[in-house]
Protein backbone atom coordinates (compact mmCIF):
# COMPACT_ATOMS: atom_id res chain seq x y z
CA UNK A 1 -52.35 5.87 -9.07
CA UNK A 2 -48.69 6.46 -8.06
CA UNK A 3 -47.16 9.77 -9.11
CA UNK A 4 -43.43 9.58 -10.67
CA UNK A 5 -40.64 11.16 -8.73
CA UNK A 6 -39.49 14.39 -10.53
CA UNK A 7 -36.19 12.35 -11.36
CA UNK A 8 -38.02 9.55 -12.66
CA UNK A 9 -39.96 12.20 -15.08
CA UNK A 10 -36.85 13.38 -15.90
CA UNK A 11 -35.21 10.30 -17.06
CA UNK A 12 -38.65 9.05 -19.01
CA UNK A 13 -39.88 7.10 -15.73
CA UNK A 14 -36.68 5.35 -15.06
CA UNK A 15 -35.34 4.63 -11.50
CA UNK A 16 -33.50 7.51 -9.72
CA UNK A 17 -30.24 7.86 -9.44
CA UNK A 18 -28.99 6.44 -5.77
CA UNK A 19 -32.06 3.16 -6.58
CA UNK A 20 -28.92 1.50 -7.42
CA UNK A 21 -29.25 -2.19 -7.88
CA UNK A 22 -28.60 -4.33 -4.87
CA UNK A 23 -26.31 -6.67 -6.05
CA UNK A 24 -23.09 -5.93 -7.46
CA UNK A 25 -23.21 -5.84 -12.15
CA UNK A 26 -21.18 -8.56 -13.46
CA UNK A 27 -17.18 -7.35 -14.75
CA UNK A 28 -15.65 -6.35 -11.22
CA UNK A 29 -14.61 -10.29 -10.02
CA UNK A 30 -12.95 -10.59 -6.61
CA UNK A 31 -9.82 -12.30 -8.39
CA UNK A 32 -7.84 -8.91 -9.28
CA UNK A 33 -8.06 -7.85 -5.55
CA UNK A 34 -6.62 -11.07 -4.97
CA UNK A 35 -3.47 -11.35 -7.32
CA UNK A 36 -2.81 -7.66 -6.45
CA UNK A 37 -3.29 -8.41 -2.62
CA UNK A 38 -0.67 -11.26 -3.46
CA UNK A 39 1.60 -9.03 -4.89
CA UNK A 40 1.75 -6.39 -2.20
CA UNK A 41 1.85 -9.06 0.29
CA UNK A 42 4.87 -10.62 -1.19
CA UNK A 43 6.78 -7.73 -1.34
CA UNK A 44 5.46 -6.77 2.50
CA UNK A 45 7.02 -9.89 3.85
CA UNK A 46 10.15 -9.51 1.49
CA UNK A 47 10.93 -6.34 2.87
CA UNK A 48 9.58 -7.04 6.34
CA UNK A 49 10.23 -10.23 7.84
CA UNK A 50 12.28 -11.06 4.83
CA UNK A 51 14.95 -8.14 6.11
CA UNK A 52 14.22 -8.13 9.95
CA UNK A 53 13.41 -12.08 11.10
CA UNK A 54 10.43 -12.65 13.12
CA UNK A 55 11.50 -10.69 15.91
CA UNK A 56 10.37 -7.37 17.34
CA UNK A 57 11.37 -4.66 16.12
CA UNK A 58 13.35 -1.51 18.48
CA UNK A 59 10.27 0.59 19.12
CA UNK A 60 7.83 -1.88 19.77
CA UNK A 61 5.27 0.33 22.39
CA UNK A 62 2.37 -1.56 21.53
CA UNK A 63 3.77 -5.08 22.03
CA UNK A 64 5.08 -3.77 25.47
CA UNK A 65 1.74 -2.55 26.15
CA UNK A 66 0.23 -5.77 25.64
CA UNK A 67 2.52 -7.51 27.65
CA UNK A 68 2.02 -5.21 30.48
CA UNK A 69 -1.66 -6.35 30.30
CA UNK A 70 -1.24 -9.81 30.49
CA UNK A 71 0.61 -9.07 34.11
CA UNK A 72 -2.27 -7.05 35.33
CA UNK A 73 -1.49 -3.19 34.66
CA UNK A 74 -1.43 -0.76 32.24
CA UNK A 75 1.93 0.48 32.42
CA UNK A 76 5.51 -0.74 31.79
CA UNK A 77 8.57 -0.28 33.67
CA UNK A 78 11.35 1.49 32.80
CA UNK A 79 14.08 -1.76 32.91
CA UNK A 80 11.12 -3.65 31.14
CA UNK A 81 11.36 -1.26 28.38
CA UNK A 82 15.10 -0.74 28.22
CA UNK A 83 16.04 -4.01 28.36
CA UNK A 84 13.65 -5.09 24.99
CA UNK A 85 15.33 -2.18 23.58
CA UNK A 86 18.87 -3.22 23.91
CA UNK A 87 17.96 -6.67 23.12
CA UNK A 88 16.59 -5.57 19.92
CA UNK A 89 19.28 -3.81 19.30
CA UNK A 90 22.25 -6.25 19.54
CA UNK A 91 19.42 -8.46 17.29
CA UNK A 92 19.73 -6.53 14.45
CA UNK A 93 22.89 -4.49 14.70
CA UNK A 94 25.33 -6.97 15.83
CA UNK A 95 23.23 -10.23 15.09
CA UNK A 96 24.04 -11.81 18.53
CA UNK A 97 20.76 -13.08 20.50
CA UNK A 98 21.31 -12.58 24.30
CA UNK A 99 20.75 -14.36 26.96
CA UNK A 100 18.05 -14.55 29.46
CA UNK A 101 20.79 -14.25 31.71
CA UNK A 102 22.68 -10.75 30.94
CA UNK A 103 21.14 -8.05 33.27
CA UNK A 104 20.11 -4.83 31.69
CA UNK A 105 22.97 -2.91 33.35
CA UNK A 106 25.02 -5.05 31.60
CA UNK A 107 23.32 -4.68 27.75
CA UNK A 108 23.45 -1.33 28.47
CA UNK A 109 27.30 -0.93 29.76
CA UNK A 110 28.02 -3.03 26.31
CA UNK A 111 25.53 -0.86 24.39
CA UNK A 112 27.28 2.22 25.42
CA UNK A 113 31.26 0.84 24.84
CA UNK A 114 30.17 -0.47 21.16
CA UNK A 115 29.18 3.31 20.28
CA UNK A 116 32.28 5.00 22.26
CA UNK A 117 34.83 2.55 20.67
CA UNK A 118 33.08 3.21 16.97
CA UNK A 119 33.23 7.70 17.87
CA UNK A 120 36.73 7.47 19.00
CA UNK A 121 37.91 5.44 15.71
CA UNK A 122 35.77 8.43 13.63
CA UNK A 123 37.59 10.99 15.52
CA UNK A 124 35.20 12.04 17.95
CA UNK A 125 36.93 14.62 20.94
CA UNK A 126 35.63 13.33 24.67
CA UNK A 127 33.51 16.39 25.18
CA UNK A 128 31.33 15.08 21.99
CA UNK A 129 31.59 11.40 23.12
CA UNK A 130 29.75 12.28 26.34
CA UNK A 131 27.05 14.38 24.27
CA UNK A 132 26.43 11.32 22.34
CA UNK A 133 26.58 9.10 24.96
CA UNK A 134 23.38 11.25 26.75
CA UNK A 135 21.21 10.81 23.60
CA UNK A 136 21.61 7.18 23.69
CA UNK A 137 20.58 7.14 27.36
CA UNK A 138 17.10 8.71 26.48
CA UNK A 139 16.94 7.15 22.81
CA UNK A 140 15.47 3.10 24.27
CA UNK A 141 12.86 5.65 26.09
CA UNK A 142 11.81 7.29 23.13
CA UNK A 143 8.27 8.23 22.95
CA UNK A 144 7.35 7.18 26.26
CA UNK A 145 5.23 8.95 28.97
CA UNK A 146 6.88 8.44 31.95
CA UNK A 147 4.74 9.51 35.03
CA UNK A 148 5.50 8.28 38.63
CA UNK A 149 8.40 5.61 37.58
CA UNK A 150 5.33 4.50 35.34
CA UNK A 151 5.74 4.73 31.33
CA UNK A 152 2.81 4.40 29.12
CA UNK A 153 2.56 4.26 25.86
CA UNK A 154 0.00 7.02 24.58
CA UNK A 155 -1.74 5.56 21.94
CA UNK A 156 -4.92 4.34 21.99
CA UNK A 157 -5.70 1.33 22.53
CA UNK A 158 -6.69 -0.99 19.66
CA UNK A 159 -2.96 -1.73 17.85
CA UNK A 160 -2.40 -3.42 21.57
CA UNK A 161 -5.56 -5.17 22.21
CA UNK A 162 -4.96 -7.05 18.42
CA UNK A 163 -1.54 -7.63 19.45
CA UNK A 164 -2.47 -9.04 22.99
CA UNK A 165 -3.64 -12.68 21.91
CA UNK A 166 0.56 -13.16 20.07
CA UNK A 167 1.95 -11.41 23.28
CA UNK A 168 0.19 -13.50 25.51
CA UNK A 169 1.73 -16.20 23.14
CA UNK A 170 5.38 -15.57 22.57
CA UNK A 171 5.80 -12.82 24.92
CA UNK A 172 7.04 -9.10 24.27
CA UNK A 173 9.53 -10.04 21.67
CA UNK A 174 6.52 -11.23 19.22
CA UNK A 175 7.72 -9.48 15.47
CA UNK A 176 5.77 -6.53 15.48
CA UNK A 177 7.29 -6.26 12.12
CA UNK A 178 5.34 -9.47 11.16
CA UNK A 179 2.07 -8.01 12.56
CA UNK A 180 2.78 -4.74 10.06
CA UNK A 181 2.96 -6.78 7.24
CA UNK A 182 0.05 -8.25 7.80
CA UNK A 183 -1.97 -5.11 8.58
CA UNK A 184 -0.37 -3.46 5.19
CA UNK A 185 -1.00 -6.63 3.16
CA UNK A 186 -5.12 -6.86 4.55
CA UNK A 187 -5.26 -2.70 3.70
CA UNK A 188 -4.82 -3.78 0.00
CA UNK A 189 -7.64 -6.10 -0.14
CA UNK A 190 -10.06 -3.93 1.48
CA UNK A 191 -8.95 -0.90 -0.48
CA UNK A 192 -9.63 -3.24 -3.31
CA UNK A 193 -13.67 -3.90 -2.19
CA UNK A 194 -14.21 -0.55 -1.35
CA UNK A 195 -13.37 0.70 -5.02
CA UNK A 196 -15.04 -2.59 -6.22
CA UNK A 197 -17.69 -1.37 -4.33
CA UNK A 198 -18.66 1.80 -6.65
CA UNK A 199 -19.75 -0.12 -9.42
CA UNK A 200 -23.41 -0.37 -9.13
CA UNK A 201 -23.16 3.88 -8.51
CA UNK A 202 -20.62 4.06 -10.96
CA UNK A 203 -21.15 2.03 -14.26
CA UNK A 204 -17.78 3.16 -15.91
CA UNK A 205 -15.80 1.61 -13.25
CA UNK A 206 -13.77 -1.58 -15.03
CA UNK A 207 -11.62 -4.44 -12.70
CA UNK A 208 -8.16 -3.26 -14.30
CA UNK A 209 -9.03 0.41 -12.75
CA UNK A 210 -10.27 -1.03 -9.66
CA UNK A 211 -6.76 -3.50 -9.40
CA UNK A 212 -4.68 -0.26 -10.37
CA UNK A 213 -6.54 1.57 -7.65
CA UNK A 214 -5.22 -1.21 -4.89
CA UNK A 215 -1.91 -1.02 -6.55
CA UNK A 216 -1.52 2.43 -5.83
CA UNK A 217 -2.65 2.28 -2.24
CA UNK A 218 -0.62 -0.43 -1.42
CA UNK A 219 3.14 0.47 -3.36
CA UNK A 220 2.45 3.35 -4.48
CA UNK A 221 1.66 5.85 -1.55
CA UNK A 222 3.24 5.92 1.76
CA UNK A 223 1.78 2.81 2.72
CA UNK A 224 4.80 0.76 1.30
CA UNK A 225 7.32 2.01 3.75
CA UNK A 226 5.15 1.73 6.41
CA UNK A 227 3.59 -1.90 5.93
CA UNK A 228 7.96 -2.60 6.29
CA UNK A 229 9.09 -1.22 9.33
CA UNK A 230 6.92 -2.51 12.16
CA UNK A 231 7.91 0.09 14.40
CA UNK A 232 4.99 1.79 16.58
CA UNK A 233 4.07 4.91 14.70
CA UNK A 234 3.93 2.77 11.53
CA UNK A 235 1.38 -0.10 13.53
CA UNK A 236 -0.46 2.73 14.75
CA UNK A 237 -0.93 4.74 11.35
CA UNK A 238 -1.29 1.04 9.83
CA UNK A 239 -4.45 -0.18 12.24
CA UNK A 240 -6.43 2.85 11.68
CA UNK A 241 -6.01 3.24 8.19
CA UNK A 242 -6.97 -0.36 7.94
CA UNK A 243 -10.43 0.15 10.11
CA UNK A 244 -10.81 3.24 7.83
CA UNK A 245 -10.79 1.31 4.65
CA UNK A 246 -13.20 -1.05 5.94
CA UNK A 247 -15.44 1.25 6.90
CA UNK A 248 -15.48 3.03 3.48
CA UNK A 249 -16.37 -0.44 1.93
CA UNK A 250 -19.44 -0.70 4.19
CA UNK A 251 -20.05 3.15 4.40
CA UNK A 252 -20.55 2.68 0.30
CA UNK A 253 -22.69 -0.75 0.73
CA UNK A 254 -24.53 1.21 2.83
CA UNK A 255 -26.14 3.26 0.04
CA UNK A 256 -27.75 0.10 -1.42
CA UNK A 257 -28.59 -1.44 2.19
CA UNK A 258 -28.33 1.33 5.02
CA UNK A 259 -28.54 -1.02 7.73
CA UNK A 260 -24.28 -1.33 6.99
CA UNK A 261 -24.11 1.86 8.28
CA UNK A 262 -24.09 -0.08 11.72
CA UNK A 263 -20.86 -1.72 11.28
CA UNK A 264 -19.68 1.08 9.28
CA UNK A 265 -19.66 2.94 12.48
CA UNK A 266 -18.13 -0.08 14.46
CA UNK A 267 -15.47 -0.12 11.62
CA UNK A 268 -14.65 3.66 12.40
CA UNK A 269 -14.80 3.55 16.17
CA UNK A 270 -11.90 0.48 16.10
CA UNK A 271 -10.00 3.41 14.02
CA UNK A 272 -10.36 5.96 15.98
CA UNK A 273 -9.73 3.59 18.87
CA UNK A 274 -6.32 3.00 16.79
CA UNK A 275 -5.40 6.36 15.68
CA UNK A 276 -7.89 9.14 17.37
CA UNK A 277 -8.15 11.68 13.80
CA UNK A 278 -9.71 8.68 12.33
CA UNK A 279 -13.34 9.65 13.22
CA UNK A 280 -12.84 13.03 11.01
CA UNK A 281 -13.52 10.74 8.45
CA UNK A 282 -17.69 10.74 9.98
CA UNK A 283 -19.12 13.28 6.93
CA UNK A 284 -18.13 10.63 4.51
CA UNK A 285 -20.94 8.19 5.92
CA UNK A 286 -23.23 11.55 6.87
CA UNK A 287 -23.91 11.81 2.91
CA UNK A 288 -23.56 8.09 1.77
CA UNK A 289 -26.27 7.21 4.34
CA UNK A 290 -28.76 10.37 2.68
CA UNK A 291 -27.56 8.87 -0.53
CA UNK A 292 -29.10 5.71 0.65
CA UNK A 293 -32.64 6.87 2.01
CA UNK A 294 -33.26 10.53 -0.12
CA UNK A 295 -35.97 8.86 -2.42
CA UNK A 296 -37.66 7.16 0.14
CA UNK A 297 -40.83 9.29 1.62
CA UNK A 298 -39.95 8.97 5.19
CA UNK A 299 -36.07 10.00 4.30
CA UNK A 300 -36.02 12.24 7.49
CA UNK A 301 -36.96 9.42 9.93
CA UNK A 302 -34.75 6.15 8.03
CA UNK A 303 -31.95 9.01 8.12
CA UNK A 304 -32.29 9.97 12.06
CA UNK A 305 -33.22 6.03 12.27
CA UNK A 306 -29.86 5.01 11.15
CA UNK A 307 -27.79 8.02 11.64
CA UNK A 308 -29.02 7.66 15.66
CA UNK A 309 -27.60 4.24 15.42
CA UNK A 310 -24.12 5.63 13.80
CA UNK A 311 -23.94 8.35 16.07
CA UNK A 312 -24.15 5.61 19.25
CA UNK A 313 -21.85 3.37 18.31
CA UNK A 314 -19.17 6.40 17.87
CA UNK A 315 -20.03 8.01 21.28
CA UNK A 316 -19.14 4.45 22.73
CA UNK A 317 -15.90 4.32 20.88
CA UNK A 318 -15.16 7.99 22.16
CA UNK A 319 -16.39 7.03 25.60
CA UNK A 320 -13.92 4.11 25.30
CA UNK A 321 -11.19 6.27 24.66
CA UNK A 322 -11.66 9.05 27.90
CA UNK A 323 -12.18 5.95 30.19
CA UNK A 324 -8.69 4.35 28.55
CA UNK A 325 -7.77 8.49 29.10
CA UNK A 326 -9.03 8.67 32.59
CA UNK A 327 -7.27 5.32 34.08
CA UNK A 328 -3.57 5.81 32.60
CA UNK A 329 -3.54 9.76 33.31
CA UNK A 330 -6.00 10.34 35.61
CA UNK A 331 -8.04 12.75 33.80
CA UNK A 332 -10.43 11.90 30.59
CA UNK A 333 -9.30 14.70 28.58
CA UNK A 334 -5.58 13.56 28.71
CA UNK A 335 -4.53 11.82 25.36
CA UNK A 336 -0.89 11.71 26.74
CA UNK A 337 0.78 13.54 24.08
CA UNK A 338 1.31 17.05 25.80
CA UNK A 339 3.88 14.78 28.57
CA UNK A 340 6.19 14.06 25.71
CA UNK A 341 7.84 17.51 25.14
CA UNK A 342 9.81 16.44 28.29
CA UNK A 343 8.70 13.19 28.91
CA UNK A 344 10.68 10.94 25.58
CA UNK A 345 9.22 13.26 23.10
CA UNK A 346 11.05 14.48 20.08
CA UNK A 347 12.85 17.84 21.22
CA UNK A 348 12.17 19.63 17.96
CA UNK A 349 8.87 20.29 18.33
CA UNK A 350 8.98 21.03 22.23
CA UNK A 351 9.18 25.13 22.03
CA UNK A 352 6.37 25.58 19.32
CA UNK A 353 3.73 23.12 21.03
CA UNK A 354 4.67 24.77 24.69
CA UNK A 355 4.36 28.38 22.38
CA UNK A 356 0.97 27.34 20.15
CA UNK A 357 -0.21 24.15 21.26
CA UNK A 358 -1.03 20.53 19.16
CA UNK A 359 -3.59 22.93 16.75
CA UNK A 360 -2.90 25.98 15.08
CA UNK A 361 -2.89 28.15 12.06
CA UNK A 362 0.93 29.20 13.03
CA UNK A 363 2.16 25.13 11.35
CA UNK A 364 -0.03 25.55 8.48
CA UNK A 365 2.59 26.90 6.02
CA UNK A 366 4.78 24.41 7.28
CA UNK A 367 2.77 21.44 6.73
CA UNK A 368 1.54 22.55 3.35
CA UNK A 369 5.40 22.55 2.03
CA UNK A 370 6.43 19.61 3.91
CA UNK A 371 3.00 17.77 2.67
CA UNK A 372 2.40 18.82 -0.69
CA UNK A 373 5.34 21.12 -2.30
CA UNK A 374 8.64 20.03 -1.21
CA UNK A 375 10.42 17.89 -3.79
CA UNK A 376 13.61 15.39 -2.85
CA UNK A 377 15.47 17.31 -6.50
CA UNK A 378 18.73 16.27 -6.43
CA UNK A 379 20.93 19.11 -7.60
CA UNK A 380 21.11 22.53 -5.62
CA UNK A 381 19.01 25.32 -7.29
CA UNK A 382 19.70 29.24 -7.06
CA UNK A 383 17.35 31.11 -9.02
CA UNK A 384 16.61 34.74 -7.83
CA UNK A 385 15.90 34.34 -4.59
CA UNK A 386 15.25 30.76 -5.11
CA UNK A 387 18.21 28.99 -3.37
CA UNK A 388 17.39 25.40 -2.45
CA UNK A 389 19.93 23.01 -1.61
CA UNK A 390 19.10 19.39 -1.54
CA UNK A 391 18.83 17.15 1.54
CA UNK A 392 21.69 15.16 2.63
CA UNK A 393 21.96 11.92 5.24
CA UNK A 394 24.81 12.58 7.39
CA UNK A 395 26.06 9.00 6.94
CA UNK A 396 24.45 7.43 4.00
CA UNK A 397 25.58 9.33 0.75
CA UNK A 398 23.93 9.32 -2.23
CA UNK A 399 20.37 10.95 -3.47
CA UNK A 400 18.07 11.20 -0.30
CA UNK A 401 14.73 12.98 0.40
CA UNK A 402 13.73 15.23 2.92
CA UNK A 403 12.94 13.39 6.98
CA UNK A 404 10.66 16.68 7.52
CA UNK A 405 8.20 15.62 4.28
CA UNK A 406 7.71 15.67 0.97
CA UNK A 407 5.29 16.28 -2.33
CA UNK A 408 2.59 13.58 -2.39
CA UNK A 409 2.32 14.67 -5.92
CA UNK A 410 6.25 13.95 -6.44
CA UNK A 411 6.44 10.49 -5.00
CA UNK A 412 3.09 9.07 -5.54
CA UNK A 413 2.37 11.25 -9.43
CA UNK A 414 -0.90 9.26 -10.25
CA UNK A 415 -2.07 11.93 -7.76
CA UNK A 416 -1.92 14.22 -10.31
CA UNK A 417 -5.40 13.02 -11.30
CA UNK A 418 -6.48 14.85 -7.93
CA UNK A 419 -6.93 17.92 -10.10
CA UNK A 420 -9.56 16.00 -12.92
CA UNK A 421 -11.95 14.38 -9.64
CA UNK A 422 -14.27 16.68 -11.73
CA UNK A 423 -14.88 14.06 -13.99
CA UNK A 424 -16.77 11.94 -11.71
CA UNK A 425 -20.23 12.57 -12.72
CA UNK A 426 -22.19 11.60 -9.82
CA UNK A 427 -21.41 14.42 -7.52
CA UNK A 428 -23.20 12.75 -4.62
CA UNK A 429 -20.16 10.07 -4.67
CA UNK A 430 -17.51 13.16 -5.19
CA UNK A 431 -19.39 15.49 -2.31
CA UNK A 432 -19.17 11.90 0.03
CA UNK A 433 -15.60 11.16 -0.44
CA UNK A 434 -14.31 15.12 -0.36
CA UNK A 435 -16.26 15.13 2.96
CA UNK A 436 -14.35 12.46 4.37
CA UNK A 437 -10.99 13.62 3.31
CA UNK A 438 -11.18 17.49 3.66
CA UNK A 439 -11.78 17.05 8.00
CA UNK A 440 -8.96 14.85 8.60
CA UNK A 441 -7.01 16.70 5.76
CA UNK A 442 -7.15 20.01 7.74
CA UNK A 443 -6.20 18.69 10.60
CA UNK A 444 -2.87 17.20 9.87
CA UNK A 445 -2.08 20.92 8.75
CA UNK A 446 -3.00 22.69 11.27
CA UNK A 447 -1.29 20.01 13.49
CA UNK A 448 2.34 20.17 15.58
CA UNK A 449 4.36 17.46 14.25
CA UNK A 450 5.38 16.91 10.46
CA UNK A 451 5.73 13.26 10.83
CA UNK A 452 9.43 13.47 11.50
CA UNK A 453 11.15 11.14 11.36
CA UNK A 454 9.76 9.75 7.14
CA UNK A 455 9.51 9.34 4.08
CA UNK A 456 7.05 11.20 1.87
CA UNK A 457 4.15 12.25 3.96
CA UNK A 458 3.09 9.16 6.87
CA UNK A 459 0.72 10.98 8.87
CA UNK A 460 -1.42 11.64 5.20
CA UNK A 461 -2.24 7.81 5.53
CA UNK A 462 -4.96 8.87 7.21
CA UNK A 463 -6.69 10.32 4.42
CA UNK A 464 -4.73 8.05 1.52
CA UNK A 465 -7.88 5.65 1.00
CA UNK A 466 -10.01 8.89 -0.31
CA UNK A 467 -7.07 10.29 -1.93
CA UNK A 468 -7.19 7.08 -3.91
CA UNK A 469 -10.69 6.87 -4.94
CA UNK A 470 -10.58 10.89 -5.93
CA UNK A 471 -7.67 9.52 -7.93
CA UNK A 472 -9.83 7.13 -9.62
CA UNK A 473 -12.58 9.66 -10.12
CA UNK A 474 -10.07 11.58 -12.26
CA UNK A 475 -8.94 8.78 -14.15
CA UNK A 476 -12.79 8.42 -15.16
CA UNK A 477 -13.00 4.71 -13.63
CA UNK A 478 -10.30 3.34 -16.32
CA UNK A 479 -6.98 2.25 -16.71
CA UNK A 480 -5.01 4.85 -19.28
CA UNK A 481 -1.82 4.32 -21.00
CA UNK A 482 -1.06 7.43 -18.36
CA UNK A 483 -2.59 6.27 -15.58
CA UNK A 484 -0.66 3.29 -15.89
CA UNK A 485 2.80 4.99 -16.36
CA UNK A 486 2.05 7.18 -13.62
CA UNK A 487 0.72 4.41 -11.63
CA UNK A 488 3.86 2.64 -12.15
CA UNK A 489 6.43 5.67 -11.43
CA UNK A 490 4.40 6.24 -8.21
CA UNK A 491 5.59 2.14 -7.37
CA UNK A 492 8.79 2.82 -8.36
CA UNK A 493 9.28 6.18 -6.19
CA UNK A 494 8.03 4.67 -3.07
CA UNK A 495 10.08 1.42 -3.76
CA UNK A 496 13.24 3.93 -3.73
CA UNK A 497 11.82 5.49 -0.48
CA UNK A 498 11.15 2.45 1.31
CA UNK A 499 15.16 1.30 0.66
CA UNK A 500 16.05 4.37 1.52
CA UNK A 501 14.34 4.63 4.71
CA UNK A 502 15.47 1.25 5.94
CA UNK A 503 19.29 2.94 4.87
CA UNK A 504 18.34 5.69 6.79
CA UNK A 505 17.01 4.22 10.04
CA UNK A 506 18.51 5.98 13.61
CA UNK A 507 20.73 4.08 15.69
């Protein structure tokens, strides 16, 4: 006769714990997702397209990439580059469309009398005209690795291979800004079936909580200015995020079916393929796939089984990525970002990565303000040797927040339920998701760059999807009278960020 687990004795011979049922318990429909989806995607566009056109947008690295595959070569030209630039530029400053005719010498002699004519009339001496006049020279090569008369784009490669098929299409001026909408509009319906996809480990979970949940991703985080812009830090961020989410979904169907571990892993690699501190993430599906296979007998060989399987399809993503390495810079190991300190880079962070590198405990203080303390107040405070004074936009006027970073728990507050994840009384699910988010977490502060130039806290979209479901563990799987308000201020800060930001934009 059988013997009963010691967690079926426990529970008077019922099933254990992670025997979940394999199909999903009625009272989570797919509608919500949709109608919130809907909603997000509206106001994507609206902001996106809506503002912009379909037309690329000034920093559009990706789509240049892609064109310079379709002639045979991995890297762009400098005219190439320039000239998209200053064709942008005239698109949506001056709203003129140029012709196919104008040289780039000749955008750029234009480019460079618009902005003299405008300093003068603001007073500007000669001296400072010819300081200005230098910046704009290297800002249409901004973020560019330029090695041998040969710029790359250092990014891996995934945001360029899914832009490829439109290049190839329309050609380098395909709206980028388009393709971001997209991307931010398809986050919110996977972030919606990965939280949907809790329910048979988590009875308590209801659809309005699960909706809610999508909401907040979508408008409520730093994902709403970015699924706007369409500019190439935002695609980037954007494309692995999205792989991320998916991989969640399937990383948490995997504890009813292990074999979606597979594409789980597949899911990942395309993230890290898109944004490289993606596969931190790889603990999260470590404990949902014991989750899946710690009753059964032979636990130890289904986990090495599948795990195996994981672990392969993420050594061929990260082989993927030194070969992409190896053929651009001509060494596996390069991921192109040390060439930008003098090479298009921003200048602010040139003397501390030359001093302590892209990793290290000297930015941590830094990042922890800029990520989780600083708040946009409005007045100037001087208490003791408290003596903060607001952030102001040189040109815009009004109430602003701060480029470097600031509070997630200011401008998204439903992250205040971070602090009651407690609550979530299957600590297999709360151990799964903290070891997805605590890897990539760590990194981004004990990383270089803030995120500069943004609003709120971009680079923590990396991490946002298990942000959100620790959210939802603290709201206990339901939608409050206070979750909802502070659902609904966290829409309504990011709303004001995201029309700020697009106020804000460099020239």
């Amino acid at each position: 006769m059988a013997h009963s687990t010691p967690a079926q004795r426990r529970k008077g011979g019922s099933a254990p714990r992670s025997a979940a049922p394999t199909s999903l318990p009625p009272g989570i429909p797919l509608w919500p997702g949709v109608l919130v989806t809907a909603i997000c995607g509206v106001v994507f566009f609206s902001a996106g397209v809506g503002r912009f056109g379909f037309r690329a947008s000034q920093y559009c690295h990706h789509s240049m990439t892609a064109y310079a595959w379709t002639q045979g070569r991995l890297y762009c030209t400098k005219d190439e580059i320039q000239r998209l630039f200053y064709v942008q530029w005239f698109a949506d400053k001056r709203h003129e469309k140029v012709p196919p005719t104008v040289s780039t010498d000749e955008l750029r002699t234009r480019y460079r009398e618009i902005y003299e004519a405008g300093w003068r009339r603001s007073g500007y001496t000669e001296n400072q005209i010819r300081v200005q006049l230098g910046r704009l020279e290297k800002s249409g090569m901004h973020d560019w690795v330029q090695l041998d008369g040969r710029c790359y784009a250092y990014w891996p490669p995934v945001p360029a291979l899914l832009l490829l098929p439109f290049v190839a299409a329309v050609g380098p001026g395909f709206s980028d800004v388009f393709f971001t909408n997209l991307l931010a509009t398809l986050s919110v319906w996977f972030m919606y079936l990965a939280v949907r996809a809790l329910k048979p480990h988590w009875p308590e979970l209801t659809a309005p909580a699960c909706a809610a949940l999508a909401l907040l991703y979508g408008l409520g985080t730093c994902h709403f200015y970015q699924g706007t812009i369409g500019q190439v830090w935002y695609v980037t961020q954007l494309c692995g995020s999205l792989f991320l989410i998916i991989a969640i979904w399937l990383g948490i169907r995997a504890i009813t079916r292990p074999v979606a571990i597979i594409p789980a892993g597949v899911a990942l690699v395309l993230g890290f393929l898109s944004r490289n501190t993606i596969i931190l993430a790889a603990p999260f599906f470590a404990v949902t796939l014991w989750m899946a296979v710690r009753v059964a007998p032979d636990r130890i060989t289904r986990f090495l089984k599948y795990g195996t399987g994981f672990a392969l399809v993420l050594i061929a993503g990260i082989g993927i990525q030194l070969g992409f390495n190896q053929a651009r810079f001509g060494d596996p190991l390069d991921f192109g970002q040390g060439h930008l300190a003098d090479a298009g880079g921003n200048p602010r962070f040139k003397e501390d990565f030359a001093k302590y590198g892209r990793f290290n405990l000297f930015y941590v203080p830094r990042n922890i303000t800029s990520y989780f303390l600083r708040i946009p107040w409005p007045w100037p405070i001087k208490l003791g040797h408290i003596d903060y004074t607001p952030h102001k936009h040189p040109t815009v006027p009004g109430w602003t927040y701060d480029p470097d970073g600031d509070s997630l728990l200011f401008l998204s507050p439903a992250m205040f339920y971070l602090f009651l994840c407690w609550r979530q009384k299957r600590r297999d699910l709360l151990i799964a998701v903290l070891a997805g988010l605590l890897p990539g977490t760590t990194a981004l502060m004990l990383f270089h760059g803030t995120g500069w130039y943004q609003f709120g806290q971009r680079y923590l979209l990396d991490t946002m999807a298990f942000f959100v479901l620790l959210a939802g563990f603290g709201m206990r799987g339901r939608l409050s009278g206070p979750a909802g308000v502070l659902i609904a201020l966290s829409v309504a800060m990011n709303a004001w960020g995201t029309y700020r930001f697009g106020l804000e934009q460099p020239p």
